[in-house]
C-alpha atoms as a PDB file:
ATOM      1  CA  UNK A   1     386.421   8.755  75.603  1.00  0.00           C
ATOM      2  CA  UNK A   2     387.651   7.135  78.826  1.00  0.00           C
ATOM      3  CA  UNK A   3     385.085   9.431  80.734  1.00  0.00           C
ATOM      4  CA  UNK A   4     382.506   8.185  78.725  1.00  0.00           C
ATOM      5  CA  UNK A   5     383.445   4.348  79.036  1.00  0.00           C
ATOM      6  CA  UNK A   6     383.618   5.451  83.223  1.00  0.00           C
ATOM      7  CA  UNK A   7     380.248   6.705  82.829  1.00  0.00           C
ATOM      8  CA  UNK A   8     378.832   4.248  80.861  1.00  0.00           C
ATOM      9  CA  UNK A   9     380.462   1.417  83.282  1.00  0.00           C
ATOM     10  CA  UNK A  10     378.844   3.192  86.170  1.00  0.00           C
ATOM     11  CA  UNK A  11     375.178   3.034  85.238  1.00  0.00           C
ATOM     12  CA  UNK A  12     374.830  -0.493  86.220  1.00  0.00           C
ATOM     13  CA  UNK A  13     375.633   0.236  89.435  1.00  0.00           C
ATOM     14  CA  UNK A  14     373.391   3.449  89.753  1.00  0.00           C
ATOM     15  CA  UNK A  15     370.319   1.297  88.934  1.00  0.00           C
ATOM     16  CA  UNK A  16     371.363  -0.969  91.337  1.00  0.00           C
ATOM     17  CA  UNK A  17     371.488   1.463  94.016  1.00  0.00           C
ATOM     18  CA  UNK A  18     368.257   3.175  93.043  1.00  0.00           C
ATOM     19  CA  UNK A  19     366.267   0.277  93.551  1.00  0.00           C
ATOM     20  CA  UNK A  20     367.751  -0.321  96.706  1.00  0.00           C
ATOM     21  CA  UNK A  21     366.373   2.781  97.867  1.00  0.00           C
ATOM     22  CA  UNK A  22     363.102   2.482  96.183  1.00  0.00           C
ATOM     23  CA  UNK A  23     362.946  -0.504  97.926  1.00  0.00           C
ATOM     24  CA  UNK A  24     363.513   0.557 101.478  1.00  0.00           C
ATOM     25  CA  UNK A  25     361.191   3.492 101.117  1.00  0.00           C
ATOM     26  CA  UNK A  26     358.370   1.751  99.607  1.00  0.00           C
ATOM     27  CA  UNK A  27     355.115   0.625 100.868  1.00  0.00           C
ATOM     28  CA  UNK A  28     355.321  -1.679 104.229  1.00  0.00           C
ATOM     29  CA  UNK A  29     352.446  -3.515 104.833  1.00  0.00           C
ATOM     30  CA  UNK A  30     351.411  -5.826 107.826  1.00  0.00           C
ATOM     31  CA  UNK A  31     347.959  -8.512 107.989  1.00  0.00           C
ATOM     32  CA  UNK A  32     348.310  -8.586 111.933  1.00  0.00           C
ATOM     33  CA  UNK A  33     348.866 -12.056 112.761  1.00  0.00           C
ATOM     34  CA  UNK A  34     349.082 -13.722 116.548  1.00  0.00           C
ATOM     35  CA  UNK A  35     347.955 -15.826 119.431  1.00  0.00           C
ATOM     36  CA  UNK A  36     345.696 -14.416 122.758  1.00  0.00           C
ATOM     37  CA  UNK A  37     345.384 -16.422 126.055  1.00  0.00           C
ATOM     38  CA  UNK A  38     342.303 -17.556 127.121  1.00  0.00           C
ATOM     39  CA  UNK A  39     340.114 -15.250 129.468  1.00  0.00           C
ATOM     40  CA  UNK A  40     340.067 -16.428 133.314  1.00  0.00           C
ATOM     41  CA  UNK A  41     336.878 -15.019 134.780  1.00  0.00           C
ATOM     42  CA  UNK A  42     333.805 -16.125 136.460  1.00  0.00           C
ATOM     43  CA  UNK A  43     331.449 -16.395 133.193  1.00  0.00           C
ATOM     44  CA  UNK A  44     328.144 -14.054 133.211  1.00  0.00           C
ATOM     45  CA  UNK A  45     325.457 -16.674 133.170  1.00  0.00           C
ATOM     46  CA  UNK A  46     323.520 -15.042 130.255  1.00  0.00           C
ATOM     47  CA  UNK A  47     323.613 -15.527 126.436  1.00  0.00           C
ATOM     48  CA  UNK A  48     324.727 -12.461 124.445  1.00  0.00           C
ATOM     49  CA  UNK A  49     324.472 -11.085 121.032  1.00  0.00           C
ATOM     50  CA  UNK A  50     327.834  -9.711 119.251  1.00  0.00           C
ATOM     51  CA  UNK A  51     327.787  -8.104 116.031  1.00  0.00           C
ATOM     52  CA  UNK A  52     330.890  -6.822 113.885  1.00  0.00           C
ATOM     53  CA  UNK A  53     329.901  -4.106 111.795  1.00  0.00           C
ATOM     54  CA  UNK A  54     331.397  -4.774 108.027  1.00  0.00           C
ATOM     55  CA  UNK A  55     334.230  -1.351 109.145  1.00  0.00           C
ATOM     56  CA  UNK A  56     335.117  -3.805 112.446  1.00  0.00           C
ATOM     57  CA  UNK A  57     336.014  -7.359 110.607  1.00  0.00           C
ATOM     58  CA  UNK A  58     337.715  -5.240 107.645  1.00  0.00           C
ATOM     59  CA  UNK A  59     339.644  -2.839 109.765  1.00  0.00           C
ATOM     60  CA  UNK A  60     342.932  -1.448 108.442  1.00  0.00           C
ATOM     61  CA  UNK A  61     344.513   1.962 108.012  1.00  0.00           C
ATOM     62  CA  UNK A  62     346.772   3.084 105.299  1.00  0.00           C
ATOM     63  CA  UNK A  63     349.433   6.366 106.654  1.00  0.00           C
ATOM     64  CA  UNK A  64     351.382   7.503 103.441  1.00  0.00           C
ATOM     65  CA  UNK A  65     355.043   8.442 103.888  1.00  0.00           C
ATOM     66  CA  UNK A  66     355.540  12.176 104.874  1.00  0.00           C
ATOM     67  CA  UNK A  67     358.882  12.670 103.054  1.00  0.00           C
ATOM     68  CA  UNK A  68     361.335  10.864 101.314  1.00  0.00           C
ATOM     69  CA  UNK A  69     363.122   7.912 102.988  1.00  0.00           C
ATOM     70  CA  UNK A  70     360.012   7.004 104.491  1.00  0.00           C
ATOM     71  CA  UNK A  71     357.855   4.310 103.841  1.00  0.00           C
ATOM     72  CA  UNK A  72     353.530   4.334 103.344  1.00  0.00           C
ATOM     73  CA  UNK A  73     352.333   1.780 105.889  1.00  0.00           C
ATOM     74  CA  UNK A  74     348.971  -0.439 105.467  1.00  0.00           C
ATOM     75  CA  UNK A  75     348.150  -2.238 108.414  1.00  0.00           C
ATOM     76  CA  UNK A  76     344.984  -4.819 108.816  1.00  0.00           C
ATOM     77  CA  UNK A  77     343.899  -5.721 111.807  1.00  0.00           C
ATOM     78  CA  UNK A  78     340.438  -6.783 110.986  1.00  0.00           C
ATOM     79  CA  UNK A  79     341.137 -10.462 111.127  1.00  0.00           C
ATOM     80  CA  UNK A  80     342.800 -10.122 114.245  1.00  0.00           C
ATOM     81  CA  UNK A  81     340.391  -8.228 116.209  1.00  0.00           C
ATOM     82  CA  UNK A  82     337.279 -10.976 115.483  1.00  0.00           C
ATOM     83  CA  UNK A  83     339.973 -13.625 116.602  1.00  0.00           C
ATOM     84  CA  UNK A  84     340.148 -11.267 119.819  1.00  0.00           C
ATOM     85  CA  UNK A  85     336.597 -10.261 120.401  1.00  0.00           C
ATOM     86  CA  UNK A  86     335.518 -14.141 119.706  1.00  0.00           C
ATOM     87  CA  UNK A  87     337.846 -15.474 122.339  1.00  0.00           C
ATOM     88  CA  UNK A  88     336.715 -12.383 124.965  1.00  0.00           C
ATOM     89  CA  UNK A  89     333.005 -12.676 124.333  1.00  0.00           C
ATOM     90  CA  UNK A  90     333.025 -16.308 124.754  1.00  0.00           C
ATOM     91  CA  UNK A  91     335.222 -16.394 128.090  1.00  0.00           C
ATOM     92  CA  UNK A  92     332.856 -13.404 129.993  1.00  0.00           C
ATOM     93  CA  UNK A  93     329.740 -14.758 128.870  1.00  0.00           C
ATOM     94  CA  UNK A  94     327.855 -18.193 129.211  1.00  0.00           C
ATOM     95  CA  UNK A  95     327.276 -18.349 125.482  1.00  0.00           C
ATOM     96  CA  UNK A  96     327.589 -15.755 122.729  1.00  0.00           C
ATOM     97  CA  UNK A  97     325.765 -15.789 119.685  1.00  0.00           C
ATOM     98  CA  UNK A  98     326.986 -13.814 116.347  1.00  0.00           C
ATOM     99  CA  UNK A  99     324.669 -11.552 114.496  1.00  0.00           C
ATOM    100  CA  UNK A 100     324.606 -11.019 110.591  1.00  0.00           C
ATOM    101  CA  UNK A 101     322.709  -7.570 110.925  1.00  0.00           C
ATOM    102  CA  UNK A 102     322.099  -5.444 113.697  1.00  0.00           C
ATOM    103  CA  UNK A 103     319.261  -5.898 115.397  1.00  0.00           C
ATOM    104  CA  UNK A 104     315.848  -3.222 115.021  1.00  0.00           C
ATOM    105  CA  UNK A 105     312.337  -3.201 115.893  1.00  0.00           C
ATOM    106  CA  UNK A 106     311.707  -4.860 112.563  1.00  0.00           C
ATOM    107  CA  UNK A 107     314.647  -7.454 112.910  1.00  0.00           C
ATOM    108  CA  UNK A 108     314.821  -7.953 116.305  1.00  0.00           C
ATOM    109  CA  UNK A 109     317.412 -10.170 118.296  1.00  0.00           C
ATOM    110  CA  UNK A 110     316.456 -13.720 119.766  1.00  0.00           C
ATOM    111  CA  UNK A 111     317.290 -15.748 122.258  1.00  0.00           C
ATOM    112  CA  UNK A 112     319.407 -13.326 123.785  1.00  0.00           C
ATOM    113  CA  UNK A 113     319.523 -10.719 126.271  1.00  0.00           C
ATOM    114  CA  UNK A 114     321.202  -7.944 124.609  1.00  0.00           C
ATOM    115  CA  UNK A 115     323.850  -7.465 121.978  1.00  0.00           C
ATOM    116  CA  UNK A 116     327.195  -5.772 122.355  1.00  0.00           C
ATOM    117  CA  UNK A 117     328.828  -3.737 119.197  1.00  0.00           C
ATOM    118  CA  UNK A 118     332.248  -3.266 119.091  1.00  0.00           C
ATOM    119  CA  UNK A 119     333.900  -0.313 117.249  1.00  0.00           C
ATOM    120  CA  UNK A 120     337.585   0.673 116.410  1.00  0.00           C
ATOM    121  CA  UNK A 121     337.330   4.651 117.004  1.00  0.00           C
ATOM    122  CA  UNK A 122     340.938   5.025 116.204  1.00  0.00           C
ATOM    123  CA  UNK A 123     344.936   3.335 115.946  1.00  0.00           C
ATOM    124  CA  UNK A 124     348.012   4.898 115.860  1.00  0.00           C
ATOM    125  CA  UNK A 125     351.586   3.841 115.267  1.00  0.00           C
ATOM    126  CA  UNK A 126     354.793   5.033 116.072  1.00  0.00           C
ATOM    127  CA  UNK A 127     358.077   3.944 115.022  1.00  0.00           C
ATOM    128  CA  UNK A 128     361.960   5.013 115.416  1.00  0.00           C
ATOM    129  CA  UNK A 129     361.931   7.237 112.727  1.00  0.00           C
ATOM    130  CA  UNK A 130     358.929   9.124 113.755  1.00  0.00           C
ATOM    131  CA  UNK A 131     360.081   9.618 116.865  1.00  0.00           C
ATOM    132  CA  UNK A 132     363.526   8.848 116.967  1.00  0.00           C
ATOM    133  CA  UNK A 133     363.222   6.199 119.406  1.00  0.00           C
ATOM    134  CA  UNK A 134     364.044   2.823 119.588  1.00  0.00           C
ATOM    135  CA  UNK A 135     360.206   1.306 119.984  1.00  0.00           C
ATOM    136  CA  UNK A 136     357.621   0.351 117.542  1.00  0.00           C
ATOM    137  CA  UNK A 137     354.700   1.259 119.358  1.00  0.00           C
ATOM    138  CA  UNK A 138     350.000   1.017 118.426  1.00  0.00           C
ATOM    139  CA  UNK A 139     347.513   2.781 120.252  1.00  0.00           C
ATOM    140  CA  UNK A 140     343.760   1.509 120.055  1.00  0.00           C
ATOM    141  CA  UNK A 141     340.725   3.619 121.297  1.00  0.00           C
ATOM    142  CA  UNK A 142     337.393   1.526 121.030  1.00  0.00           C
ATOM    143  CA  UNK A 143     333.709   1.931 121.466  1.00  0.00           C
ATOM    144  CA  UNK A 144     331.439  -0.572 122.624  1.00  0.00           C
ATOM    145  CA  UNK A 145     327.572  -0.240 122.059  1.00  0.00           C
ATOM    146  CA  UNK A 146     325.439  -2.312 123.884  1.00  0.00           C
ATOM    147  CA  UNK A 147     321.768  -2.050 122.842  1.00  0.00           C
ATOM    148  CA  UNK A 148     318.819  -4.218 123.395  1.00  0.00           C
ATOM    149  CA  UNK A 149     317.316  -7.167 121.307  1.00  0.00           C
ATOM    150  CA  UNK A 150     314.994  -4.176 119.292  1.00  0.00           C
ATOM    151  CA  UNK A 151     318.671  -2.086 118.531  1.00  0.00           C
ATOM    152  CA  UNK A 152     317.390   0.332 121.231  1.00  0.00           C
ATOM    153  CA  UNK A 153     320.725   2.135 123.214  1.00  0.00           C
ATOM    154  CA  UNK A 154     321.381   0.984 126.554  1.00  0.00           C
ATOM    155  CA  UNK A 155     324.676   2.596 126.819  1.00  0.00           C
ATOM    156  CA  UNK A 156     328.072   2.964 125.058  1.00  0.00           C
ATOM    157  CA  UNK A 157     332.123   3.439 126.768  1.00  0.00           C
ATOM    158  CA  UNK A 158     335.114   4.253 125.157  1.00  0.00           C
ATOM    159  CA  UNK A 159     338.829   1.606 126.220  1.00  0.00           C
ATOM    160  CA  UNK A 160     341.836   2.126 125.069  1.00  0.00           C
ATOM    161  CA  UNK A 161     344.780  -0.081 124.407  1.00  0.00           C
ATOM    162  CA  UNK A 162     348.536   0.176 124.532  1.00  0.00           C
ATOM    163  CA  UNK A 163     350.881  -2.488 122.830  1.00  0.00           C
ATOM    164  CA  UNK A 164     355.067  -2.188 121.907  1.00  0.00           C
ATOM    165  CA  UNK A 165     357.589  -3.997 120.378  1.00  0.00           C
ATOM    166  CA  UNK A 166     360.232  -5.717 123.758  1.00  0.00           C
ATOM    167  CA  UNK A 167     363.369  -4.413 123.830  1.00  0.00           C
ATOM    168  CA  UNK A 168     365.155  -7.403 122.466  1.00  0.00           C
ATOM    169  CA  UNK A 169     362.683  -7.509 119.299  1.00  0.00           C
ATOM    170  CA  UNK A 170     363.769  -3.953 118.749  1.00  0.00           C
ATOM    171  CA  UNK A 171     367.516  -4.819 119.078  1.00  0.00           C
ATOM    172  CA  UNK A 172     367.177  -7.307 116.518  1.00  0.00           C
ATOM    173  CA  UNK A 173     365.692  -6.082 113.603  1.00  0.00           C
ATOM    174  CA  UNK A 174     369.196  -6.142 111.789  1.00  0.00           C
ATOM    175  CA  UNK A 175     369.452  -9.286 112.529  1.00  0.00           C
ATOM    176  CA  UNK A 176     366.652 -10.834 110.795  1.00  0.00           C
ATOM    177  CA  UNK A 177     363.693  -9.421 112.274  1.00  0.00           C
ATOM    178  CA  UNK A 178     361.979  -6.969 110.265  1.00  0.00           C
ATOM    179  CA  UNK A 179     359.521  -3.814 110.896  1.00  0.00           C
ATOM    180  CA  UNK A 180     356.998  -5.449 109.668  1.00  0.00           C
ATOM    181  CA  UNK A 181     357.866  -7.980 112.216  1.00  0.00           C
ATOM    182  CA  UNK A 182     357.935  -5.117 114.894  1.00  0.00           C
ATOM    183  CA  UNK A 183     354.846  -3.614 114.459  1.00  0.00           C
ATOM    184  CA  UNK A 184     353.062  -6.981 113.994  1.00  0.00           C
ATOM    185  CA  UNK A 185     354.198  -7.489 117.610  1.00  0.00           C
ATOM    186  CA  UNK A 186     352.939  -4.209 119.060  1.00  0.00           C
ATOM    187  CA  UNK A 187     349.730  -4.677 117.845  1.00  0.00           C
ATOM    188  CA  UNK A 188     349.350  -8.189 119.435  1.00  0.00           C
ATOM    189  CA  UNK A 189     350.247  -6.289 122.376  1.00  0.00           C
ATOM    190  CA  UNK A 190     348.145  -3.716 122.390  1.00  0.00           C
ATOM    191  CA  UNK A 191     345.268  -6.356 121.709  1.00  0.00           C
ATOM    192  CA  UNK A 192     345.992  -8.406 124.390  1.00  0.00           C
ATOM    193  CA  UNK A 193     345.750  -5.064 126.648  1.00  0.00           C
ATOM    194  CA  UNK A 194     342.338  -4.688 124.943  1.00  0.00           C
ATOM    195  CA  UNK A 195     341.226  -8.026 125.881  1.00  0.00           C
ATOM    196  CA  UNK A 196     342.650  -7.817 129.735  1.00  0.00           C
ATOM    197  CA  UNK A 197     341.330  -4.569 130.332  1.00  0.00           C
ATOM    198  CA  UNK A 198     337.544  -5.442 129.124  1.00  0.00           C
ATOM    199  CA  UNK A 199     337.663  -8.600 130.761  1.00  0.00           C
ATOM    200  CA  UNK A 200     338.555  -6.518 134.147  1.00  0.00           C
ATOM    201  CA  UNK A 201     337.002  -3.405 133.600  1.00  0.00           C
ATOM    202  CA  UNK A 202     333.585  -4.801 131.901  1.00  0.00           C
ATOM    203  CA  UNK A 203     331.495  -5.283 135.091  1.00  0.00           C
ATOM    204  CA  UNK A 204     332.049  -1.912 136.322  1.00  0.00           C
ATOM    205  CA  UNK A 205     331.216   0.334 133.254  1.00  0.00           C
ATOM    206  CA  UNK A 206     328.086   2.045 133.999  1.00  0.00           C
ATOM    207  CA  UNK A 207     325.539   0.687 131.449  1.00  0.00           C
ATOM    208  CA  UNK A 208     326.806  -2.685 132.149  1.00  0.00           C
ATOM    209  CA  UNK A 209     326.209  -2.323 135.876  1.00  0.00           C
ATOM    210  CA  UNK A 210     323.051  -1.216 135.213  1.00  0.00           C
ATOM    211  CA  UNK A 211     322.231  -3.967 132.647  1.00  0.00           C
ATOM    212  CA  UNK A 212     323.390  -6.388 135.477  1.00  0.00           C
ATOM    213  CA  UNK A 213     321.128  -4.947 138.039  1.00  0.00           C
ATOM    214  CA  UNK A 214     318.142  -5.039 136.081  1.00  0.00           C
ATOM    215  CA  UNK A 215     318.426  -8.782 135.185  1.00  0.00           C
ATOM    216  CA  UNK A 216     319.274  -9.241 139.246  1.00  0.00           C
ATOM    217  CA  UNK A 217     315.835  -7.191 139.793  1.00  0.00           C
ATOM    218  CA  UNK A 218     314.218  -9.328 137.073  1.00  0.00           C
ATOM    219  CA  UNK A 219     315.577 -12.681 138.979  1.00  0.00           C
ATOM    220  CA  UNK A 220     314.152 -11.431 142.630  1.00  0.00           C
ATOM    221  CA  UNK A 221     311.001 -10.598 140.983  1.00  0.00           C
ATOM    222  CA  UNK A 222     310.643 -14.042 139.775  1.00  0.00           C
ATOM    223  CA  UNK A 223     311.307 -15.903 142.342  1.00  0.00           C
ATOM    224  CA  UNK A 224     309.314 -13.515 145.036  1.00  0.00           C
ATOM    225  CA  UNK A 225     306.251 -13.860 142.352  1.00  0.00           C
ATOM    226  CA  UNK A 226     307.090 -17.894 142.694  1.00  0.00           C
ATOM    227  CA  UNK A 227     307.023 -17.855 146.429  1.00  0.00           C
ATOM    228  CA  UNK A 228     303.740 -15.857 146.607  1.00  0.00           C
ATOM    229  CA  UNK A 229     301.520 -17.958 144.558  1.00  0.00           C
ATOM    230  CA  UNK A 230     298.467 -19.220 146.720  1.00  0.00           C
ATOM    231  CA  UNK A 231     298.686 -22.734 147.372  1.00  0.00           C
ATOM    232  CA  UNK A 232     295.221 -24.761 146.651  1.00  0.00           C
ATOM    233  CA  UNK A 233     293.019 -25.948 149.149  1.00  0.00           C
ATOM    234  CA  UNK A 234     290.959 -27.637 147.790  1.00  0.00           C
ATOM    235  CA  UNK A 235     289.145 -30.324 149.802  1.00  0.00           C
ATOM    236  CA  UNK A 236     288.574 -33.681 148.327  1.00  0.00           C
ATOM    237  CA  UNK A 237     284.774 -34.907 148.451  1.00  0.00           C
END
């Protein structure tokens, strides 16, 4: 009998204990929230077209635990990425116009001079007990398309990113910070890479550079044909 009343005293504290652990191993999810600094760069004098696929302004992936004591992990970055792009777009270009379809022979683009398309080709996160070391770390690989105003390809490259938590962040999770916390972080990170590396790299990717050529060729052409027009002489009677 006084094993039973043990036992029975006991079970309180087992279910308080199991949902502690259910707890810590359930599902961890983070809407990535943050701030990016303003592009400084000598604006492109031309007006672009930008359009976020429905897979871009949604973007999130979901990684289920691998074994117990983990925890499934949903991260969204979809929010965060427009706020990104926006802020890029309109810092390397004169003016930048957003596009609710993407543009085709039957739908094309106006008023610009060709549309970029952003894509999220893949993210990846790390974190201590993956790898057993103290860093939360995300990995980005995107795809831009850039295509004329009749969706016609004029090129595509591939960027990657690289974001991770500071040490100190790290340090301090048991104080008060949390993982969510930590990998919010290293995605900010890795988007501000994202945003510094276009803003440095853009000029120089090949169908770019040939984009800016052409409108260079188009602007020597105009003013040559301006400079060549025969001037009138006419004699008054």
């Amino acid at each position: 009998m006084a094993l039973l009343s043990v036992c029975r005293n006991l079970i309180p504290y087992l279910v308080v204990l199991t949902s502690l652990f259910l707890s810590s191993c359930g599902s961890k999810q983070v809407v990535v929230q943050g701030e990016f600094p303003t592009p400084l760069t000598e604006k492109i004098n031309q007006t672009v077209g930008v359009y976020y696929e429905a897979e871009f302004k949604s973007h999130e992936i979901f990684d289920e635990a691998k074994s117990r004591g983990q925890s499934d992990w949903h991260i969204k970055t979809g929010e965060a990425q427009i706020k990104l792009w926006d802020m890029i777009f309109s810092g390397v270009f004169s003016e930048t116009l957003t596009l609710s379809e993407r543009p085709s022979r039957e739908s094309p683009a106006k008023t610009v001079s060709m549309v970029i398309i952003p894509h999220i080709e893949e993210l990846q996160y790390a974190i201590p007990s993956h790898t057993q070391v103290k860093v939360y770390e995300i990995w980005m690989r995107y795809r831009f398309e850039l295509v004329n105003v009749l969706g016609e390809p004029l090129g595509d490259w591939e960027m990657t990113a690289y974001g991770k938590t500071p040490q100190n962040l790290v340090m301090g999770i048991e104080g008060g910070q949390s993982k969510e916390d930590a990998i919010n972080l290293a995605a900010i990170m890795a988007l501000r890479d994202a945003g510094a590396h276009f803003v440095t790299t853009f000029r120089r990717t090949e169908p770019v550079s040939l984009w800016l050529e052409g409108l260079t060729s188009q602007e020597s052409d105009s003013e040559e044909n301006t400079f060549s027009q025969p001037k009138s002489n006419e004699v008054s009677q």
